[in-house]
PDB file of N, CA and C in Angstrom:
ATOM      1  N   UNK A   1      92.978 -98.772 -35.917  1.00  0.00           N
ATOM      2  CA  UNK A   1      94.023 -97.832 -36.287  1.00  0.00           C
ATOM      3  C   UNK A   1      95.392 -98.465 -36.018  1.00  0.00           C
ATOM      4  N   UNK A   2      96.299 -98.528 -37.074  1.00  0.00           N
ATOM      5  CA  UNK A   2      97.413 -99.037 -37.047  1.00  0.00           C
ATOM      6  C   UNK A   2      98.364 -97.994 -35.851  1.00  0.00           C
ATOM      7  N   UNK A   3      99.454 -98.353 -35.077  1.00  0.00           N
ATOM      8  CA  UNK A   3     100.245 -97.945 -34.243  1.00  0.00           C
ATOM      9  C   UNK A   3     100.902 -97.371 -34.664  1.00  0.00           C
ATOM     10  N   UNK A   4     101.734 -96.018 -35.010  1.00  0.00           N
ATOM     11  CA  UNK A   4     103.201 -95.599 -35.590  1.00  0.00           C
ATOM     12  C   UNK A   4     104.233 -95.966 -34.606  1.00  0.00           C
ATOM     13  N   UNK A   5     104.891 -96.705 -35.280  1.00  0.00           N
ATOM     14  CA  UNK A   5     106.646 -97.071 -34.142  1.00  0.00           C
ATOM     15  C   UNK A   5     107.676 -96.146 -35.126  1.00  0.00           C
ATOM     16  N   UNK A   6     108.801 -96.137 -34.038  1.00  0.00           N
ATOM     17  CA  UNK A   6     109.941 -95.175 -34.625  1.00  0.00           C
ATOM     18  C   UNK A   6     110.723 -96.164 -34.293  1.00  0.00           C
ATOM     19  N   UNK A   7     112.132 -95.532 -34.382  1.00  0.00           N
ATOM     20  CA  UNK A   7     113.149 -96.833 -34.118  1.00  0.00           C
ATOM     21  C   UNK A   7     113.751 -95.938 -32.597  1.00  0.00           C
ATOM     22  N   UNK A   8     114.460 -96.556 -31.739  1.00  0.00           N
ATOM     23  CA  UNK A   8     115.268 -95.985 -30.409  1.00  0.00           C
ATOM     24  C   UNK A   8     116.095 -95.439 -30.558  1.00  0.00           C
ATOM     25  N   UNK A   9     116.981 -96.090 -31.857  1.00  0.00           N
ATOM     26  CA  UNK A   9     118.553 -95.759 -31.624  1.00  0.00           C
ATOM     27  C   UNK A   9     118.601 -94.792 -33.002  1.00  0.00           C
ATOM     28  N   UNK A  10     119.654 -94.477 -33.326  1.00  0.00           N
ATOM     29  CA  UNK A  10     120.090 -93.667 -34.155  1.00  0.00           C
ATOM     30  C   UNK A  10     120.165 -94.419 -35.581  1.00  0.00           C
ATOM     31  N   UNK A  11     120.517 -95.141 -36.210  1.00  0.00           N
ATOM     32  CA  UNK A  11     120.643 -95.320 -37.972  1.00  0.00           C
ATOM     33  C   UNK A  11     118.906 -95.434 -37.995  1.00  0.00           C
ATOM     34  N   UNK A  12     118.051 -94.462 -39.119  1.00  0.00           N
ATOM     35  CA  UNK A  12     117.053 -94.618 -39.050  1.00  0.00           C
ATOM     36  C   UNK A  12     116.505 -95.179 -39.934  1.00  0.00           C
ATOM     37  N   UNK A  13     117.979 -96.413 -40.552  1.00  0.00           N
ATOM     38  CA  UNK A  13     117.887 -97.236 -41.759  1.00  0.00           C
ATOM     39  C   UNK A  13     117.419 -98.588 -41.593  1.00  0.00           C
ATOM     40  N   UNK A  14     116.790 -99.512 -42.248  1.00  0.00           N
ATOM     41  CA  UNK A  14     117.036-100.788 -41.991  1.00  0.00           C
ATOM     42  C   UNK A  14     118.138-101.773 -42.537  1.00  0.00           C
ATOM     43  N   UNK A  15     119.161-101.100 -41.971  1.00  0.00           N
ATOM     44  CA  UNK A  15     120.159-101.942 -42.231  1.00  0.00           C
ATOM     45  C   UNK A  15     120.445-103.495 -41.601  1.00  0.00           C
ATOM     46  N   UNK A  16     122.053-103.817 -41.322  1.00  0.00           N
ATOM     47  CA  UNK A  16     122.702-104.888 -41.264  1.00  0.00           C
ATOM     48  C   UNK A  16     122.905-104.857 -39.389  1.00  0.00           C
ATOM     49  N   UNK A  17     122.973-103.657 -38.989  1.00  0.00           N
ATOM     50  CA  UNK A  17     123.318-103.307 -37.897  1.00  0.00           C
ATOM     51  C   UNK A  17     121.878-103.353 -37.011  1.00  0.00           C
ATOM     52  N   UNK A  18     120.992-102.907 -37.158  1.00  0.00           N
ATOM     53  CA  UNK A  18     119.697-102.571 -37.095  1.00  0.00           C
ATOM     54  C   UNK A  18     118.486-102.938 -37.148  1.00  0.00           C
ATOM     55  N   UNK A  19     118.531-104.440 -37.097  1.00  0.00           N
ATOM     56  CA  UNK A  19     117.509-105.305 -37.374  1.00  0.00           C
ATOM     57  C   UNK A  19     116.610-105.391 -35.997  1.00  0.00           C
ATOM     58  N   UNK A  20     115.307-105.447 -36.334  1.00  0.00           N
ATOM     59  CA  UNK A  20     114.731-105.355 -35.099  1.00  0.00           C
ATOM     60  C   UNK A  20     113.175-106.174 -34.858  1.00  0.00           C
ATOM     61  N   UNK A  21     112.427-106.648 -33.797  1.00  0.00           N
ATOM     62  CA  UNK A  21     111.541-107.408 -34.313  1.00  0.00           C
ATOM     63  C   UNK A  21     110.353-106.417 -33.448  1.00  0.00           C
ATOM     64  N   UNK A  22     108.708-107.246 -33.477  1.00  0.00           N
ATOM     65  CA  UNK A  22     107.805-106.545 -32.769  1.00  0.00           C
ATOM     66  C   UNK A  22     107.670-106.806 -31.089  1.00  0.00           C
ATOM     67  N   UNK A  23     107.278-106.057 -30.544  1.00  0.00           N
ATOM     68  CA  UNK A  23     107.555-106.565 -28.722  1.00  0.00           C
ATOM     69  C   UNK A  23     105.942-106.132 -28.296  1.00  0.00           C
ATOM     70  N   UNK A  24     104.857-106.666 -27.788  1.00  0.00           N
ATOM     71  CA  UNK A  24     103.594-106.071 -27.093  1.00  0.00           C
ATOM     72  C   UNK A  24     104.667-105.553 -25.650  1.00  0.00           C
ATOM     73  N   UNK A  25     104.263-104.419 -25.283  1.00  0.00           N
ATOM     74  CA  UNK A  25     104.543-103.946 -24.080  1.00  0.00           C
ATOM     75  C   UNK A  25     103.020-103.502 -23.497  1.00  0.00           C
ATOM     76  N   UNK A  26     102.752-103.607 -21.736  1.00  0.00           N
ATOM     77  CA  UNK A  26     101.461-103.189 -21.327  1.00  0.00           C
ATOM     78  C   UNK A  26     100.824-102.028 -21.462  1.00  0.00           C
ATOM     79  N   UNK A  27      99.860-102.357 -21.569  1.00  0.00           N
ATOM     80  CA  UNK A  27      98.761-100.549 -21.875  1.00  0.00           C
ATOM     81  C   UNK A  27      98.450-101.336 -23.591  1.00  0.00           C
ATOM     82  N   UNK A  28      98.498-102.224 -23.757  1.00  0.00           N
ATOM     83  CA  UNK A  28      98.356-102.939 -25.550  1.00  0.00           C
ATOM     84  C   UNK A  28      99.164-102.268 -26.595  1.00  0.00           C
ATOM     85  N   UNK A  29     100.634-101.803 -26.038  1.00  0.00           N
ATOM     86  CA  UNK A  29     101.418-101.093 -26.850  1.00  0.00           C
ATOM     87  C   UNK A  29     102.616-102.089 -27.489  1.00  0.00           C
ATOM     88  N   UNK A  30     102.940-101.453 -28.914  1.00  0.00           N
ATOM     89  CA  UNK A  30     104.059-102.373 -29.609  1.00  0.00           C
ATOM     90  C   UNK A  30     104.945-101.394 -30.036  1.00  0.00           C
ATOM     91  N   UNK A  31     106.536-102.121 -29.361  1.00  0.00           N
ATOM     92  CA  UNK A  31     107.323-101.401 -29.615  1.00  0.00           C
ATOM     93  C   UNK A  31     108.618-102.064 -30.276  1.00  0.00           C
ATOM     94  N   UNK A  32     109.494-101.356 -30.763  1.00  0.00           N
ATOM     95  CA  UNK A  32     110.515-102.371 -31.656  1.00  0.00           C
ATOM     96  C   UNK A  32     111.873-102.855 -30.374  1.00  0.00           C
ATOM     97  N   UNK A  33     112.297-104.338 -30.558  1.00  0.00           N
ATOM     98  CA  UNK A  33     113.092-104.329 -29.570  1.00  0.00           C
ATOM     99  C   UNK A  33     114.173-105.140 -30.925  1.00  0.00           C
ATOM    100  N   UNK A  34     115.447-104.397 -30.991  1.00  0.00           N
ATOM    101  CA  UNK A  34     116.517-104.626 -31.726  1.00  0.00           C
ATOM    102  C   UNK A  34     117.691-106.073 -31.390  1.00  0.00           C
ATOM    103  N   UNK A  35     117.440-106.544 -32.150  1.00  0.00           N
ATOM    104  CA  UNK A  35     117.718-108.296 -32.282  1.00  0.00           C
ATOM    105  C   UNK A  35     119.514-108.144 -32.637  1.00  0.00           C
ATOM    106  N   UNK A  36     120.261-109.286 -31.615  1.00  0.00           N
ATOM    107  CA  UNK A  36     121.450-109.514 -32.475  1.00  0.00           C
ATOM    108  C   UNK A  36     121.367-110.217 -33.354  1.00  0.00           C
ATOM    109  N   UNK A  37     122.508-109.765 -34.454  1.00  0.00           N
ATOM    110  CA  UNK A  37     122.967-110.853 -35.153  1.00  0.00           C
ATOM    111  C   UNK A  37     123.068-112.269 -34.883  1.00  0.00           C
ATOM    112  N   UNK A  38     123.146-113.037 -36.118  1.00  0.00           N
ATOM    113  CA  UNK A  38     123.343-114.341 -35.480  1.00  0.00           C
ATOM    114  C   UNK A  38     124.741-114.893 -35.509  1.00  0.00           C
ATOM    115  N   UNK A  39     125.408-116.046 -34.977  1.00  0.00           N
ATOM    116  CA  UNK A  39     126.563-116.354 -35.409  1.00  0.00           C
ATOM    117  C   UNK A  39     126.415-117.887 -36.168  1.00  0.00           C
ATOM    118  N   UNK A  40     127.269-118.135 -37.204  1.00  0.00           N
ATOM    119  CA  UNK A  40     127.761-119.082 -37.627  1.00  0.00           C
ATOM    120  C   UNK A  40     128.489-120.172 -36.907  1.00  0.00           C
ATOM    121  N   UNK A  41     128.406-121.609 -37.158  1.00  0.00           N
ATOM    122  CA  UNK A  41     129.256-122.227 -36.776  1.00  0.00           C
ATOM    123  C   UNK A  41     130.367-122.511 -37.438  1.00  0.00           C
ATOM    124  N   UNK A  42     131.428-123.147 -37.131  1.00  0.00           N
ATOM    125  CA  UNK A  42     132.633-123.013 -38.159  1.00  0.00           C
ATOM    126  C   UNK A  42     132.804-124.292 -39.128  1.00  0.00           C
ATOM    127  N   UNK A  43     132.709-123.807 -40.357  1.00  0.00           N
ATOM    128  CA  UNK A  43     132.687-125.337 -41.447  1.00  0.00           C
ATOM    129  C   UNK A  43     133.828-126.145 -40.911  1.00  0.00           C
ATOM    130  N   UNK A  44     133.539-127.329 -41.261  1.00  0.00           N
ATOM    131  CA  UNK A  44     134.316-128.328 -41.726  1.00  0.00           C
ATOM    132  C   UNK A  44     135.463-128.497 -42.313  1.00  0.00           C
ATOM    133  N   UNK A  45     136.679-128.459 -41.734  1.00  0.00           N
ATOM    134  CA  UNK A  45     138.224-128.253 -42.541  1.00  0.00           C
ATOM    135  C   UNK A  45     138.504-129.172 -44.013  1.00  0.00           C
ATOM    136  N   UNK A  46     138.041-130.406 -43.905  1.00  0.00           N
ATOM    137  CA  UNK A  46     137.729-131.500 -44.629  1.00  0.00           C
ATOM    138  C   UNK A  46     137.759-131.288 -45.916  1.00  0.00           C
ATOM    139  N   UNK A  47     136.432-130.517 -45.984  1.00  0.00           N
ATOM    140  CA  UNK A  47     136.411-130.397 -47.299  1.00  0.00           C
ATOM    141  C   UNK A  47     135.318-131.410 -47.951  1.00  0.00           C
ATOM    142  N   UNK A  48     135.003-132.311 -47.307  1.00  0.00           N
ATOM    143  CA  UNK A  48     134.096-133.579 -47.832  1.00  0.00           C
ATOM    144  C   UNK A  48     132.397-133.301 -47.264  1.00  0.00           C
ATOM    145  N   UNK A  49     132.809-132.931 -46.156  1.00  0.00           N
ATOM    146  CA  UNK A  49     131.250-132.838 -45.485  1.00  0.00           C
ATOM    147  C   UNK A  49     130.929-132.128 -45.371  1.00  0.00           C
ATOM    148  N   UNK A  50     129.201-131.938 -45.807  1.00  0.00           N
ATOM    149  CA  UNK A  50     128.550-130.459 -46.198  1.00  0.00           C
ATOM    150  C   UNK A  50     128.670-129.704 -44.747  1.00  0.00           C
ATOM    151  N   UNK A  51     128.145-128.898 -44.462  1.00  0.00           N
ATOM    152  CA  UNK A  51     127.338-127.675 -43.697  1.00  0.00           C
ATOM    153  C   UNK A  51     128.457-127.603 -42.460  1.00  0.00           C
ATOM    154  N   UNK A  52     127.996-127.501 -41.324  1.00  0.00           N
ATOM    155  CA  UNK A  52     128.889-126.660 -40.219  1.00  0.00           C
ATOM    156  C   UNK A  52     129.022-127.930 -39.295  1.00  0.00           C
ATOM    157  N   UNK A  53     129.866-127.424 -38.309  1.00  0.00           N
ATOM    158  CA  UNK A  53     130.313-128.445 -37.285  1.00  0.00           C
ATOM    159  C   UNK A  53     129.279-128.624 -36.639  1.00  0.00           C
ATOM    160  N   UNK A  54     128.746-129.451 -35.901  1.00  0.00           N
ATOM    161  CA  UNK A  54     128.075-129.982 -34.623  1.00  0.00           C
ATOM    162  C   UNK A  54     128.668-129.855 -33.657  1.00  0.00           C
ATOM    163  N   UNK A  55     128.297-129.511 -32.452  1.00  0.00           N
ATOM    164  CA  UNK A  55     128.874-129.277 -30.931  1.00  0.00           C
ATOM    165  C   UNK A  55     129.672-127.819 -31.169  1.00  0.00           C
ATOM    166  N   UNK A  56     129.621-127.024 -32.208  1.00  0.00           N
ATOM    167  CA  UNK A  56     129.774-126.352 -31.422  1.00  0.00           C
ATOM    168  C   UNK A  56     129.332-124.624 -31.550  1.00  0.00           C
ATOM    169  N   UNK A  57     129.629-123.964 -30.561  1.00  0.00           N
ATOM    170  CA  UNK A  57     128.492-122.983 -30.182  1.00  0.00           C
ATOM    171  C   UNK A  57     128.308-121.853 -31.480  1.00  0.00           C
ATOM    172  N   UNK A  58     127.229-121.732 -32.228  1.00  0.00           N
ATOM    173  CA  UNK A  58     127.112-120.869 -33.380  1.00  0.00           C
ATOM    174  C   UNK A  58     126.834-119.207 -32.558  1.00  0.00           C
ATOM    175  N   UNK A  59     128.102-118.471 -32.304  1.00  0.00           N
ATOM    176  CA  UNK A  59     127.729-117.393 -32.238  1.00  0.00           C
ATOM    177  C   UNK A  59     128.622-115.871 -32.261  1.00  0.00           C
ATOM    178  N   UNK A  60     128.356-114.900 -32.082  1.00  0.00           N
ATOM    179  CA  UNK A  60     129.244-113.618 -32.877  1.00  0.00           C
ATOM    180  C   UNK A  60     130.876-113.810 -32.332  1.00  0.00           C
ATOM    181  N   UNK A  61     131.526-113.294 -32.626  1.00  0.00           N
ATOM    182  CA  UNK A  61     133.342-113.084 -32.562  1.00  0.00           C
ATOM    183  C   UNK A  61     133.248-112.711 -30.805  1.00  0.00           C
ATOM    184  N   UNK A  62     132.639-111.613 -31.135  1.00  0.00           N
ATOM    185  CA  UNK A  62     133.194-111.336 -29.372  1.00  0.00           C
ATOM    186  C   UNK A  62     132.570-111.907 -28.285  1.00  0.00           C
ATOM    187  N   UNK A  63     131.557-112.711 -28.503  1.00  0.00           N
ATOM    188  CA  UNK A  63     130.551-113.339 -27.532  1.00  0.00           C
ATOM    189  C   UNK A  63     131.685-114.940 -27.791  1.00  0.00           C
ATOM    190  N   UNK A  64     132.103-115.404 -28.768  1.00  0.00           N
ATOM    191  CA  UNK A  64     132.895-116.393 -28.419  1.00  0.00           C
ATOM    192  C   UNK A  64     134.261-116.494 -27.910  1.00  0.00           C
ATOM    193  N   UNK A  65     134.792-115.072 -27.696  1.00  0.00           N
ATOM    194  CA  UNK A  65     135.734-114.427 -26.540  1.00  0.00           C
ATOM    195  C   UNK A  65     135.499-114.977 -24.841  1.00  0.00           C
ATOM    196  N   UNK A  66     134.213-114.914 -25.399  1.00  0.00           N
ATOM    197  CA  UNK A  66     133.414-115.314 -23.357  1.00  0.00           C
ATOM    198  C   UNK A  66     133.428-116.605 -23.165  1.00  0.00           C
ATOM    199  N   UNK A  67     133.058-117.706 -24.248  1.00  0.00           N
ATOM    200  CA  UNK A  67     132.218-118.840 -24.011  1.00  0.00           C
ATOM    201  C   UNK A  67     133.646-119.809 -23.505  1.00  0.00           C
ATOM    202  N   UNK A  68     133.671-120.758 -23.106  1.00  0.00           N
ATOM    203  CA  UNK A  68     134.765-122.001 -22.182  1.00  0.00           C
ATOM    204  C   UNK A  68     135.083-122.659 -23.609  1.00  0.00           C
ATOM    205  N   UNK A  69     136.351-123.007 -23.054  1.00  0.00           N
ATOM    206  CA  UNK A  69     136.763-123.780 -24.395  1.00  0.00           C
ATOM    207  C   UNK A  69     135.924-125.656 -25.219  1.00  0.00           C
ATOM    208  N   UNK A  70     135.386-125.622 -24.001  1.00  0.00           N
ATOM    209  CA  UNK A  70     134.093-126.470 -24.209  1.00  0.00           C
ATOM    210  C   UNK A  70     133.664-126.432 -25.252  1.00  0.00           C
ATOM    211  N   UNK A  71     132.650-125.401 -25.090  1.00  0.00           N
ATOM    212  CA  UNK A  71     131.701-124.903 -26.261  1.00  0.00           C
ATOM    213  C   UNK A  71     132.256-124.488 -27.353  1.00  0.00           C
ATOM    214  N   UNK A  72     133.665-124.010 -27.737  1.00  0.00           N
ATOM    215  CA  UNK A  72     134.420-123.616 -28.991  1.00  0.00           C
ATOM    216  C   UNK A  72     134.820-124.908 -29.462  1.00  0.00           C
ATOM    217  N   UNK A  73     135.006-126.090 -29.275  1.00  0.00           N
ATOM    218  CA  UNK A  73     135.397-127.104 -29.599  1.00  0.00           C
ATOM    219  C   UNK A  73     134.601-128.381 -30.306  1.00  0.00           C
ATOM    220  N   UNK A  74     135.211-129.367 -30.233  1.00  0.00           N
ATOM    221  CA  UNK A  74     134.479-130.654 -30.832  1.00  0.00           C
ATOM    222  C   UNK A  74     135.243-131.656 -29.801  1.00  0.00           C
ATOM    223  N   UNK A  75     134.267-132.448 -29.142  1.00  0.00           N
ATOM    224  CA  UNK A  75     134.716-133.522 -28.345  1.00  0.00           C
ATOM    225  C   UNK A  75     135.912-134.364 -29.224  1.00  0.00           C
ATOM    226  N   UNK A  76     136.381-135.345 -28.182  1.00  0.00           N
ATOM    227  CA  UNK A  76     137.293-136.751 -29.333  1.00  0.00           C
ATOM    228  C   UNK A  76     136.214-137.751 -29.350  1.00  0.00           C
ATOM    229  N   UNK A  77     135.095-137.843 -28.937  1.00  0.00           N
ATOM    230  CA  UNK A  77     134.216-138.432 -29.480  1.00  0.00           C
ATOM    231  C   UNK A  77     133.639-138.177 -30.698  1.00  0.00           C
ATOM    232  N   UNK A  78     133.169-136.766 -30.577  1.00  0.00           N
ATOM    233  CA  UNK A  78     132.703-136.431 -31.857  1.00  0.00           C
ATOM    234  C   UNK A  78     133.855-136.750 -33.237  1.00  0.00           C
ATOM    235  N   UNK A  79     134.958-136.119 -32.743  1.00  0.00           N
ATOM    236  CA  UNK A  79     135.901-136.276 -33.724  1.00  0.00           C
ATOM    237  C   UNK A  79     136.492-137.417 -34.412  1.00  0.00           C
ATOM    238  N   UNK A  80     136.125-138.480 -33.509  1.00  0.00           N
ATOM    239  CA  UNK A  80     136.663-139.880 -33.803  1.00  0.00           C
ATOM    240  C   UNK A  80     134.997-140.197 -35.295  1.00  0.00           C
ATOM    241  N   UNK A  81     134.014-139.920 -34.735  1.00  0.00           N
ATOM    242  CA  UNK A  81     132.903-139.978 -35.421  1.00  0.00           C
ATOM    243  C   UNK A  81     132.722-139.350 -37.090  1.00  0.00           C
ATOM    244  N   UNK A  82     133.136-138.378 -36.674  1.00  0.00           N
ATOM    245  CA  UNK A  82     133.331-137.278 -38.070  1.00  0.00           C
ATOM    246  C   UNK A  82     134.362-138.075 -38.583  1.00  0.00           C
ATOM    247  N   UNK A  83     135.802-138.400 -38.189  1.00  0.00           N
ATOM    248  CA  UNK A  83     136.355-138.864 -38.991  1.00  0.00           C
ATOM    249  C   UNK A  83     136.274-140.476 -39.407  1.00  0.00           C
ATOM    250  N   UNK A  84     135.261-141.159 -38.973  1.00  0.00           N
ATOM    251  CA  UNK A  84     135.151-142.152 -39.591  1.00  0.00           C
ATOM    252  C   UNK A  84     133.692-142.029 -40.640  1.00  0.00           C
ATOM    253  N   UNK A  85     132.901-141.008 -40.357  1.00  0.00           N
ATOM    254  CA  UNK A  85     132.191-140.763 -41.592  1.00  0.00           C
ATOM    255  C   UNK A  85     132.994-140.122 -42.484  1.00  0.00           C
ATOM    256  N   UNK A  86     133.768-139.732 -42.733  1.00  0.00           N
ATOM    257  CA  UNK A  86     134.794-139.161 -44.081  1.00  0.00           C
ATOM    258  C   UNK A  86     135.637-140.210 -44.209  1.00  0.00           C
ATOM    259  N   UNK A  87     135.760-141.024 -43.663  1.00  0.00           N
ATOM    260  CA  UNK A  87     136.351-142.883 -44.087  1.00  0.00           C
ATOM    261  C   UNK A  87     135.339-143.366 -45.035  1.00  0.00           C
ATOM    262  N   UNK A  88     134.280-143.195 -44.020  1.00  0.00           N
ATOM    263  CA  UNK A  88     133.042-144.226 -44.859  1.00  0.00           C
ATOM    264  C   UNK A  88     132.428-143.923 -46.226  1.00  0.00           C
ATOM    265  N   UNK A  89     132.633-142.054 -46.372  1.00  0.00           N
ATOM    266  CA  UNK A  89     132.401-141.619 -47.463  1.00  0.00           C
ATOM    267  C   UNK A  89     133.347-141.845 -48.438  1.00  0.00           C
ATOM    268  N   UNK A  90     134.811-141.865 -48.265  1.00  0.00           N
ATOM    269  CA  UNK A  90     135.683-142.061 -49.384  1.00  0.00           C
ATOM    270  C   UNK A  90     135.574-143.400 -49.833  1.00  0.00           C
ATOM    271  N   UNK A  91     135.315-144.431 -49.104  1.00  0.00           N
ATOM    272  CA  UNK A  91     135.278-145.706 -49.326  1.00  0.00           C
ATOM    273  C   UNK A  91     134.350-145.810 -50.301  1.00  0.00           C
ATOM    274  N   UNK A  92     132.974-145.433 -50.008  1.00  0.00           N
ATOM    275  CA  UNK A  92     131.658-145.405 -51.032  1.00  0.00           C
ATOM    276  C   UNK A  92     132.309-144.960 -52.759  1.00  0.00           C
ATOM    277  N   UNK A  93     132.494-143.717 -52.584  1.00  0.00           N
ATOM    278  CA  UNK A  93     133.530-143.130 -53.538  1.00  0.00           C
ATOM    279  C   UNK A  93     134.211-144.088 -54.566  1.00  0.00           C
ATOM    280  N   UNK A  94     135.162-144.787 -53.448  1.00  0.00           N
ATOM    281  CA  UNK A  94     136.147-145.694 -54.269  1.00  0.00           C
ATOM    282  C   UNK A  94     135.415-147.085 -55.017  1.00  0.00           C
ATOM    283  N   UNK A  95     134.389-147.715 -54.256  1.00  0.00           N
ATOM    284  CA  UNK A  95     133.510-148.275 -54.816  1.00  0.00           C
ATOM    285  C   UNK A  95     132.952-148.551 -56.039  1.00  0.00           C
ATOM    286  N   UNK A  96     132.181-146.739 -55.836  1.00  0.00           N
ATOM    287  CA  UNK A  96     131.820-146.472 -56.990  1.00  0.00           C
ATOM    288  C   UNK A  96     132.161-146.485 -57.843  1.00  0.00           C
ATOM    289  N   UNK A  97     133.543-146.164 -58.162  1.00  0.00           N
ATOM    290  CA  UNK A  97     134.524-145.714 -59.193  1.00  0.00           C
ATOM    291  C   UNK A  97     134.986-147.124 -59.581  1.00  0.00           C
ATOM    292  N   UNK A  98     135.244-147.909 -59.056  1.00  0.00           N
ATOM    293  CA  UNK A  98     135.776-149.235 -59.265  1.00  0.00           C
ATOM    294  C   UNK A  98     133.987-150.048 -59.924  1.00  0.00           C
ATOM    295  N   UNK A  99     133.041-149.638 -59.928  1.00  0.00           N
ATOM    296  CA  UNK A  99     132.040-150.508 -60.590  1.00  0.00           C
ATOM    297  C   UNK A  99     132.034-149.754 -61.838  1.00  0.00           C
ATOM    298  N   UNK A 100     131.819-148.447 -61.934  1.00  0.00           N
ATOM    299  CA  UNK A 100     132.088-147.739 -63.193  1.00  0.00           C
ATOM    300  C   UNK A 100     133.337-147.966 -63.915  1.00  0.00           C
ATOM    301  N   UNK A 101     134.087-148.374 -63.246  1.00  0.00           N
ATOM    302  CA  UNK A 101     135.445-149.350 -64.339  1.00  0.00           C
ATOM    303  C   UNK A 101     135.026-150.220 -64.680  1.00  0.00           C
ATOM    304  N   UNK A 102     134.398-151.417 -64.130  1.00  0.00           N
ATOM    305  CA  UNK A 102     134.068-152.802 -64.887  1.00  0.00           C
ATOM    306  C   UNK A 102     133.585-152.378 -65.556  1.00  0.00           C
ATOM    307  N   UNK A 103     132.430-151.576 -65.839  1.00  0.00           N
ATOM    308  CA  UNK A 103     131.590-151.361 -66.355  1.00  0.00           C
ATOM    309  C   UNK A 103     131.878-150.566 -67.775  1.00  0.00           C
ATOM    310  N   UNK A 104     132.938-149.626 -67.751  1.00  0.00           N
ATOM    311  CA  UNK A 104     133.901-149.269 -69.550  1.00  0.00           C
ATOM    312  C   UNK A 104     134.688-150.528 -69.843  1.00  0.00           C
TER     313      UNK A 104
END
């Protein structure tokens, strides 16, 4: 026999707010325990390089209110790194473009 679960809180929707996963609790009971959101990390200003930053912390607005300026950041290591892969990529670029000239 399947279990009936309800939800705890009040929207008795499955919304955006409201997401929730399965939990075993003892006595062999399952109950819903309501999941945060996730957070994003912050793209790339650049413009050249795909997907999100590295190093640093992917998570909601007000939880990155809390976190040290550490974790909101990008080392000058990293940064020296990133910006010599967007060197190395424009270079490829220019390359390219210069063999596709000989080449008309």
């Amino acid at each position: 026999m399947v279990q009936c679960l309800t939800y705890r809180r009040r929207p008795s929707y499955s919304t955006a707010s409201n997401k929730t996963r399965l939990s075993r609790i003892p006595g062999n009971g399952i109950v819903y325990l309501y999941t945060k959101k996730v957070g994003k990390a912050p793209e790339s200003a650049c413009g050249l390089c795909p997907g999100r930053l590295q190093g640093v912390h992917a998570v909601r607005p007000k939880v990155l209110m809390r976190l040290s300026k550490m974790k909101k950041h990008i080392s000058w290591a990293m940064m020296d790194k990133h910006a010599f892969l967007i060197k190395e990529q424009k270079m490829v670029v220019k390359t390219a473009a210069q063999a596709q000239r000989k080449l008309n």
